[in-house]
C-alpha atoms as a PDB file:
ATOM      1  CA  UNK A   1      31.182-136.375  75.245  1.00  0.00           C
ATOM      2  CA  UNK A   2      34.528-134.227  74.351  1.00  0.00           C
ATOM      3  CA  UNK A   3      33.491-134.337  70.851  1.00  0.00           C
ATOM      4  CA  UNK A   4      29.804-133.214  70.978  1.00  0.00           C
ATOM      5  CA  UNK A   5      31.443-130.408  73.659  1.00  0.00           C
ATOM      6  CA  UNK A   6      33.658-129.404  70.862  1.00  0.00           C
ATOM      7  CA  UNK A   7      30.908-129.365  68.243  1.00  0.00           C
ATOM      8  CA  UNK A   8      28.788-127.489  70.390  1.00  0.00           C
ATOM      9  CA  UNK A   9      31.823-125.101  71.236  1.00  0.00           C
ATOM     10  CA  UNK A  10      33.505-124.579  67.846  1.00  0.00           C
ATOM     11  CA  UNK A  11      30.776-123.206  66.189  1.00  0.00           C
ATOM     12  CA  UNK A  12      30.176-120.724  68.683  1.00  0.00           C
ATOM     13  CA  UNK A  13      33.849-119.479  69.112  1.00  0.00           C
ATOM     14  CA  UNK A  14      33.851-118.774  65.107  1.00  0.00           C
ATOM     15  CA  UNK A  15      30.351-116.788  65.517  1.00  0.00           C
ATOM     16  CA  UNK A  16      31.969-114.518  68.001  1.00  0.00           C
ATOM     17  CA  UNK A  17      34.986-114.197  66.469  1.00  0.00           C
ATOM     18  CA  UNK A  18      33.404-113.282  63.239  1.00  0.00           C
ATOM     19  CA  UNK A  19      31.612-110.970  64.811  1.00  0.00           C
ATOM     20  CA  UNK A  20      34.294-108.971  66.595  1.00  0.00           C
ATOM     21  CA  UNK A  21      35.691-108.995  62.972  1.00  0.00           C
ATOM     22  CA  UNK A  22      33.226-107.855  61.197  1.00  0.00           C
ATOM     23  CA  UNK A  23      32.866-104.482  63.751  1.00  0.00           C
ATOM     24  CA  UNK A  24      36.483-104.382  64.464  1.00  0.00           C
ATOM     25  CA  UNK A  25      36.669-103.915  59.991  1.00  0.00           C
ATOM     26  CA  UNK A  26      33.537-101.541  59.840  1.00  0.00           C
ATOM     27  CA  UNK A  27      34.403 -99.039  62.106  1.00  0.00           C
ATOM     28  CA  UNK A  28      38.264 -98.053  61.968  1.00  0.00           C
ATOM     29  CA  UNK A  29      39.940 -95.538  63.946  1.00  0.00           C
ATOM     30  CA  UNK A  30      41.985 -93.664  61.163  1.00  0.00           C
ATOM     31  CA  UNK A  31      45.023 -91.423  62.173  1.00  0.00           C
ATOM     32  CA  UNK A  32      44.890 -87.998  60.297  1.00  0.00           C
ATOM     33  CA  UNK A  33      48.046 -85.270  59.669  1.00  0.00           C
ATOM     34  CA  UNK A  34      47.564 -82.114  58.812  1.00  0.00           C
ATOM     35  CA  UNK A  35      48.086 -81.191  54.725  1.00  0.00           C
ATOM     36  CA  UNK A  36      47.588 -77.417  55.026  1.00  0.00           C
ATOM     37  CA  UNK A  37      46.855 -74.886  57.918  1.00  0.00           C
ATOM     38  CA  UNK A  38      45.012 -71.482  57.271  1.00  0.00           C
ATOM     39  CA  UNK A  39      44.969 -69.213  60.813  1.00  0.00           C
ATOM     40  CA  UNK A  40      43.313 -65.765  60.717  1.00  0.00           C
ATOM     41  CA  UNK A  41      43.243 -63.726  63.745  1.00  0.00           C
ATOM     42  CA  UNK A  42      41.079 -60.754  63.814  1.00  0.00           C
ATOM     43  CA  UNK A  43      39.785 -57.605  66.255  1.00  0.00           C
ATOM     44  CA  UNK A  44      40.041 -53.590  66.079  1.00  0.00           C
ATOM     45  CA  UNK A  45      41.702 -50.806  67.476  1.00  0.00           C
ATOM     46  CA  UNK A  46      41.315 -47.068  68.089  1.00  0.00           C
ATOM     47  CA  UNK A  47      42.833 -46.676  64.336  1.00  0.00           C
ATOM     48  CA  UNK A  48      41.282 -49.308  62.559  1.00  0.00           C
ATOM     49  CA  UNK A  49      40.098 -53.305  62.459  1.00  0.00           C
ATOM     50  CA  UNK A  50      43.400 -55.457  62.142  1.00  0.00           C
ATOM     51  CA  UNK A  51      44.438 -59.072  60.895  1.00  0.00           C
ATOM     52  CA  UNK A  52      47.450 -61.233  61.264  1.00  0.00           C
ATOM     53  CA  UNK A  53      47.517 -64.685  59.383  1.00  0.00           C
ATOM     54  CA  UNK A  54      49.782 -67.677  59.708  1.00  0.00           C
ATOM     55  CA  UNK A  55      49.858 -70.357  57.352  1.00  0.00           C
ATOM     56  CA  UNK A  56      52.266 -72.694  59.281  1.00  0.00           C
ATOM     57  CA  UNK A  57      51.313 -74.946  62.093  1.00  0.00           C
ATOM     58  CA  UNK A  58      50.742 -78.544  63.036  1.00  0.00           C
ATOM     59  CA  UNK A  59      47.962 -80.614  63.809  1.00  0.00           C
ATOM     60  CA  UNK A  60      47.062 -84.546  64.528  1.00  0.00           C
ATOM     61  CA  UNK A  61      43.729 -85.947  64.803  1.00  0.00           C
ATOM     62  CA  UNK A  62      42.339 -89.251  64.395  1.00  0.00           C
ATOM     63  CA  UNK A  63      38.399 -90.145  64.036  1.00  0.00           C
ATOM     64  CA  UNK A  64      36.294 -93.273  63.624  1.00  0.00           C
ATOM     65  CA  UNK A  65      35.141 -94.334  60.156  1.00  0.00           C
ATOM     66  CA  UNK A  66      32.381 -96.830  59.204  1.00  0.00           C
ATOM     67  CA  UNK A  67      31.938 -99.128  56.615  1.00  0.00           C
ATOM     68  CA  UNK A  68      30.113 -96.433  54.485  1.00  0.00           C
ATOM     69  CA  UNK A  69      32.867 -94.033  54.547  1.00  0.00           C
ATOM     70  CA  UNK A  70      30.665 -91.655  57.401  1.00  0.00           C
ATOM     71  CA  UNK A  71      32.825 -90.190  60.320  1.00  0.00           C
ATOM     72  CA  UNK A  72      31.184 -91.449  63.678  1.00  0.00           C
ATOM     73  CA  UNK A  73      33.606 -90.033  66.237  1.00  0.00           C
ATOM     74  CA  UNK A  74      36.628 -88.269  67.250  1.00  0.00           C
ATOM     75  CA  UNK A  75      38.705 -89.545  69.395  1.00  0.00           C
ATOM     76  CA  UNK A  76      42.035 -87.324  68.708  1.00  0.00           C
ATOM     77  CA  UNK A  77      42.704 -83.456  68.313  1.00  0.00           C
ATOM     78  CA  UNK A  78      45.677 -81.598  68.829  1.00  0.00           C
ATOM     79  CA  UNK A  79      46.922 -78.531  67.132  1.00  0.00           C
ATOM     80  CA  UNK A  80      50.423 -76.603  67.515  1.00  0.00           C
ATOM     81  CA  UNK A  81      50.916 -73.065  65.978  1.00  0.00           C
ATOM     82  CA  UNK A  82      53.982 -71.088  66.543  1.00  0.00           C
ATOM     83  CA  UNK A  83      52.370 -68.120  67.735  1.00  0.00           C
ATOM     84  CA  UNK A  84      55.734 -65.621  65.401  1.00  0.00           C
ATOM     85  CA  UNK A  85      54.448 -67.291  62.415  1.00  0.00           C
ATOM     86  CA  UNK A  86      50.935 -64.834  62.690  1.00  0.00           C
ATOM     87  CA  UNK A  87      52.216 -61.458  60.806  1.00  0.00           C
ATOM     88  CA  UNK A  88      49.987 -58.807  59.970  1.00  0.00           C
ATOM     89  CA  UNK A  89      50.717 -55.568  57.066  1.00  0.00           C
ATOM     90  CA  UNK A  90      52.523 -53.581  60.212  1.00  0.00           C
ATOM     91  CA  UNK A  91      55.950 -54.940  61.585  1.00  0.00           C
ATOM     92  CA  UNK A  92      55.403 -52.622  64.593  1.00  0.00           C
ATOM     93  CA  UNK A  93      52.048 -54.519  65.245  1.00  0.00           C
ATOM     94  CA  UNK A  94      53.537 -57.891  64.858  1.00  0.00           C
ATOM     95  CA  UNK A  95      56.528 -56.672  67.502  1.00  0.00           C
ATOM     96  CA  UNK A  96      53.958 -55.274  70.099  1.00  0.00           C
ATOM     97  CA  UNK A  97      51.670 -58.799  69.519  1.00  0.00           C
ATOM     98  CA  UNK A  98      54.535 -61.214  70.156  1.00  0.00           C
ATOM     99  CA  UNK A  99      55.390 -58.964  73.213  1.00  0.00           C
ATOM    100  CA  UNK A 100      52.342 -59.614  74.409  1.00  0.00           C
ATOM    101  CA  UNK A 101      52.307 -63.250  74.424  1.00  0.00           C
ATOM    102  CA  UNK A 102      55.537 -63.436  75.670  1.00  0.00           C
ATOM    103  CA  UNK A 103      56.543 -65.239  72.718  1.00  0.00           C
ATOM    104  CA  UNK A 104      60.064 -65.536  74.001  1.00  0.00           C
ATOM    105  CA  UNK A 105      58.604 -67.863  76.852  1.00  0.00           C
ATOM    106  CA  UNK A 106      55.769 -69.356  75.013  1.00  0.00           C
ATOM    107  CA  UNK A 107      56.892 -69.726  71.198  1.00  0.00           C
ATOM    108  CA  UNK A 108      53.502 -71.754  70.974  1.00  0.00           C
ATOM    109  CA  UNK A 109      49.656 -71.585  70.787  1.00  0.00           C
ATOM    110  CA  UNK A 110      48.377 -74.611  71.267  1.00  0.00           C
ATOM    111  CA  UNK A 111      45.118 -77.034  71.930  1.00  0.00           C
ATOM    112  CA  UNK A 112      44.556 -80.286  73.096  1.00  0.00           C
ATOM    113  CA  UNK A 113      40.946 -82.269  72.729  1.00  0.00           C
ATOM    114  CA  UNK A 114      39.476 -83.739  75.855  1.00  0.00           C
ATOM    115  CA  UNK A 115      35.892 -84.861  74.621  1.00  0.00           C
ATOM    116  CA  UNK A 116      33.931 -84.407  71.062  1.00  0.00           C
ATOM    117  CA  UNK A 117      31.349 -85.277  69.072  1.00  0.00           C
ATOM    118  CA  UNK A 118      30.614 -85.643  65.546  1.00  0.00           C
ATOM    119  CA  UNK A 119      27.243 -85.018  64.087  1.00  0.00           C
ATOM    120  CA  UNK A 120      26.283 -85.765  60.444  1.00  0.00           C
ATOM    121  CA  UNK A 121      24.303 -82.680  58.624  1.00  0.00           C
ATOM    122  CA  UNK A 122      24.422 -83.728  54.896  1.00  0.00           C
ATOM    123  CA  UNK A 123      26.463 -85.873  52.626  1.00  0.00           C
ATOM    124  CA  UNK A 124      29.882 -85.999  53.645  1.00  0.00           C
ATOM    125  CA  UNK A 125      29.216 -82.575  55.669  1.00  0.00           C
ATOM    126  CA  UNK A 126      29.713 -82.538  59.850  1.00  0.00           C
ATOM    127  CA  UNK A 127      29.161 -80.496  62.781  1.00  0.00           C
ATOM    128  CA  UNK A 128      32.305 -81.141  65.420  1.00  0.00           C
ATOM    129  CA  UNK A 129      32.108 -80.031  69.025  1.00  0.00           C
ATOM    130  CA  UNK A 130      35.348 -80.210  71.306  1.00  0.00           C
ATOM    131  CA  UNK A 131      36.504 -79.379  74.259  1.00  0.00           C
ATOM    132  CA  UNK A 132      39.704 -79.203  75.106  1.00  0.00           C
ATOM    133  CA  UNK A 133      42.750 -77.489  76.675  1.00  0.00           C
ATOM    134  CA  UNK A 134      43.402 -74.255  75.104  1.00  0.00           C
ATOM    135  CA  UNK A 135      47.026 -72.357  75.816  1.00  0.00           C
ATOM    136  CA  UNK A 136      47.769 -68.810  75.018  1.00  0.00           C
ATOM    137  CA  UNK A 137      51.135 -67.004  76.266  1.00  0.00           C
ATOM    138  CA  UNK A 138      51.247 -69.831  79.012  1.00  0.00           C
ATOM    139  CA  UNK A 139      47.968 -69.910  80.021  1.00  0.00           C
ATOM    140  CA  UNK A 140      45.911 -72.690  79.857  1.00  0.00           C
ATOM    141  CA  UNK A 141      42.143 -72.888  79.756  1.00  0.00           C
ATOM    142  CA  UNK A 142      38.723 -75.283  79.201  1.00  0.00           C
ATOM    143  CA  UNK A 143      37.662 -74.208  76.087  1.00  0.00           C
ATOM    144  CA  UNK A 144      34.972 -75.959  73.275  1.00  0.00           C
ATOM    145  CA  UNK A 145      35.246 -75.418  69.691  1.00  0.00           C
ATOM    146  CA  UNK A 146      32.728 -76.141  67.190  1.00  0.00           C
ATOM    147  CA  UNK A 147      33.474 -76.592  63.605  1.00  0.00           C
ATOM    148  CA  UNK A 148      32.534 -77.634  60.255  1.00  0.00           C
ATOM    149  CA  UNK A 149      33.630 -80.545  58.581  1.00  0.00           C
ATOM    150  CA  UNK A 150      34.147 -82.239  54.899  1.00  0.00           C
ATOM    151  CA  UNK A 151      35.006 -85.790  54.267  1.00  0.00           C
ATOM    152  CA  UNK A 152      36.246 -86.845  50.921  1.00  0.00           C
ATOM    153  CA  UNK A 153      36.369 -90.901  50.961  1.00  0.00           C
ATOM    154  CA  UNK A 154      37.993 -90.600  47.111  1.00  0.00           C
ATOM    155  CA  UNK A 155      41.371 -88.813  48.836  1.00  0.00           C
ATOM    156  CA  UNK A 156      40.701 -89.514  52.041  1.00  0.00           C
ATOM    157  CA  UNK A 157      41.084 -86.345  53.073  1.00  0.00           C
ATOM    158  CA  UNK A 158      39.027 -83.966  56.052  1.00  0.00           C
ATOM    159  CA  UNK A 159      38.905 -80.389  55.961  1.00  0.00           C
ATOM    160  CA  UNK A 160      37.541 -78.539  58.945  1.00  0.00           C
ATOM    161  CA  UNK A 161      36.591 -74.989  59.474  1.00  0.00           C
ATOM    162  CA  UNK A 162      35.404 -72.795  61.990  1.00  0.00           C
ATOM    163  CA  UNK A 163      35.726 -69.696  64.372  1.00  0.00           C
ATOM    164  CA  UNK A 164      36.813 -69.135  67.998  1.00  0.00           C
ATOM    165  CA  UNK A 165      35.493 -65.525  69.805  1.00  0.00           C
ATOM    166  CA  UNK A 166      37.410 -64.846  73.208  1.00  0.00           C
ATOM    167  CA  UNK A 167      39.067 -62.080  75.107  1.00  0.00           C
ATOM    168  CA  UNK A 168      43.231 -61.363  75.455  1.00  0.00           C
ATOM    169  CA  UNK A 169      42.288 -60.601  79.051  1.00  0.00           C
ATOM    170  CA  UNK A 170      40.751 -64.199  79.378  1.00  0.00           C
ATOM    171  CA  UNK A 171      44.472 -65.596  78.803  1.00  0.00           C
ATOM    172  CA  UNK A 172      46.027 -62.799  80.331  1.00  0.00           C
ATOM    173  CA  UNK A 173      47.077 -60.995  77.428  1.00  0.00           C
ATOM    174  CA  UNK A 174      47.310 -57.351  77.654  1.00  0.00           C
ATOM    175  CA  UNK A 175      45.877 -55.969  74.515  1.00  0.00           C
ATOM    176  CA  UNK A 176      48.890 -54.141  72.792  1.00  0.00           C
ATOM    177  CA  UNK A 177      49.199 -50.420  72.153  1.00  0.00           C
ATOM    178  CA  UNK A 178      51.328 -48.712  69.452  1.00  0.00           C
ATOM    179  CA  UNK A 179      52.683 -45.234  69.266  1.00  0.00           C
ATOM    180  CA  UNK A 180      53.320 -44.805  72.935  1.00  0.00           C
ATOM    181  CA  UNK A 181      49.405 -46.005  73.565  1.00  0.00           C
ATOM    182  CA  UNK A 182      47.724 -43.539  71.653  1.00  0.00           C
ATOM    183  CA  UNK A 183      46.471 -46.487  69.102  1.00  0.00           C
ATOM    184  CA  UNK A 184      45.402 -49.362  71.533  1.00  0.00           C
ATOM    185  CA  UNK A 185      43.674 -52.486  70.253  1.00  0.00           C
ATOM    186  CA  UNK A 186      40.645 -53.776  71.434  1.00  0.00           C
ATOM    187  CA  UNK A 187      40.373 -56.615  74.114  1.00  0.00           C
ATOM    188  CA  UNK A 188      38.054 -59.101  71.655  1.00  0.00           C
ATOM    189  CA  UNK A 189      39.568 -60.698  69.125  1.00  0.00           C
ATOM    190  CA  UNK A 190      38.395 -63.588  66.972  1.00  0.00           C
ATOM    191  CA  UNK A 191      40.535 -67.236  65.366  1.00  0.00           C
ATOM    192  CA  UNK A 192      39.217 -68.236  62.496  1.00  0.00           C
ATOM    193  CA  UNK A 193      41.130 -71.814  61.223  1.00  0.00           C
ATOM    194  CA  UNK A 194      40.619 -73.419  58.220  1.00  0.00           C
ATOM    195  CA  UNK A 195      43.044 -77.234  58.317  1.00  0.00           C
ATOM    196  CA  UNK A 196      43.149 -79.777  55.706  1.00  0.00           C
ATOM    197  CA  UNK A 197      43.737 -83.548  57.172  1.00  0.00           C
ATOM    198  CA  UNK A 198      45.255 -85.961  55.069  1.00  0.00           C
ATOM    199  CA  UNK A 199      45.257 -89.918  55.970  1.00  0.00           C
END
């Protein structure tokens, strides 16, 4: 009886594990590190339409892969940029910007994923929605993102872009002024990111 139990059983116990196998090796959750970082933020003024770019930052994400190289998922986003490393062509800009986000007390800008979902559109080409927690000059907020993504199984490597409308008054940034507020900048602005990943 005890062998013809174990007959029965051992076969069984393989299937299953085989199984679990087999999905636990098709679809892997693979960690990602940012390569390169590419932050433009734009908006106007009384004078004239400004920019200030940073090219430093960090950022950690990590998404689910299946057995034909396609991304299915996200499961990790996070992304750190020191908000002094955005300079624009004007010095007296860049002062009156970091005095506005309080830089002193919040060195950072910074977002955190909550939920997000990855939809295919062609190739190795994907449409990325997240939500997460957004901070600005200490304040945080709800915010969703959507993006465009590239996978490239040869290097392994996943480049997303996209761009981010808001308001300063939305994190309770006061839009800054130069020349004693006779040039004042306007309250919309606009983060455009372009981030390399790298496995």
């Amino acid at each position: 009886m005890k062998k013809l139990l174990l007959r029965k059983f051992v076969p069984g116990s393989l299937l299953l594990i085989a199984g679990i196998f087999y999905f636990s090796s098709a679809n892997a959750q693979v960690p990602f590190q940012s390569k390169s970082v590419a932050i433009s933020l734009t908006g106007t003024s009384t004078l004239h339409d400004w920019e200030m770019k940073a090219g430093q930052g960090k950022s950690e994400s990590a998404f689910t892969i299946d057995a034909n190289n396609k991304i299915i998922a996200i499961s990790k986003l996070s992304f750190t940029l020191p908000a002094k490393s955005l300079k624009s062509e004007h010095t007296m800009m860049d002062k009156n910007t970091y005095k506005a986000l309080d830089t002193d007390k919040n060195p950072n800008i910074s977002f955190v994923l909550t939920s997000g979902t990855v939809t295919p559109t062609s190739n190795n080409n994907y449409q990325l929605h997240c939500v997460g927690k957004l901070t600005i000059a200490g304040t945080t907020k709800t915010t969703d993102l959507t993006a465009t993504g590239t996978y490239n199984p040869a290097d392994k490597t996943f480049t997303i872009t996209g761009v981010k409308a808001m308001k300063m008054t939305d994190y309770n940034v006061k839009p800054p002024t130069v020349m004693m507020g006779t040039i004042k900048t306007g309250n919309d602005i606009s983060i455009a990111y372009n981030v390399k990943f790298a496995h």
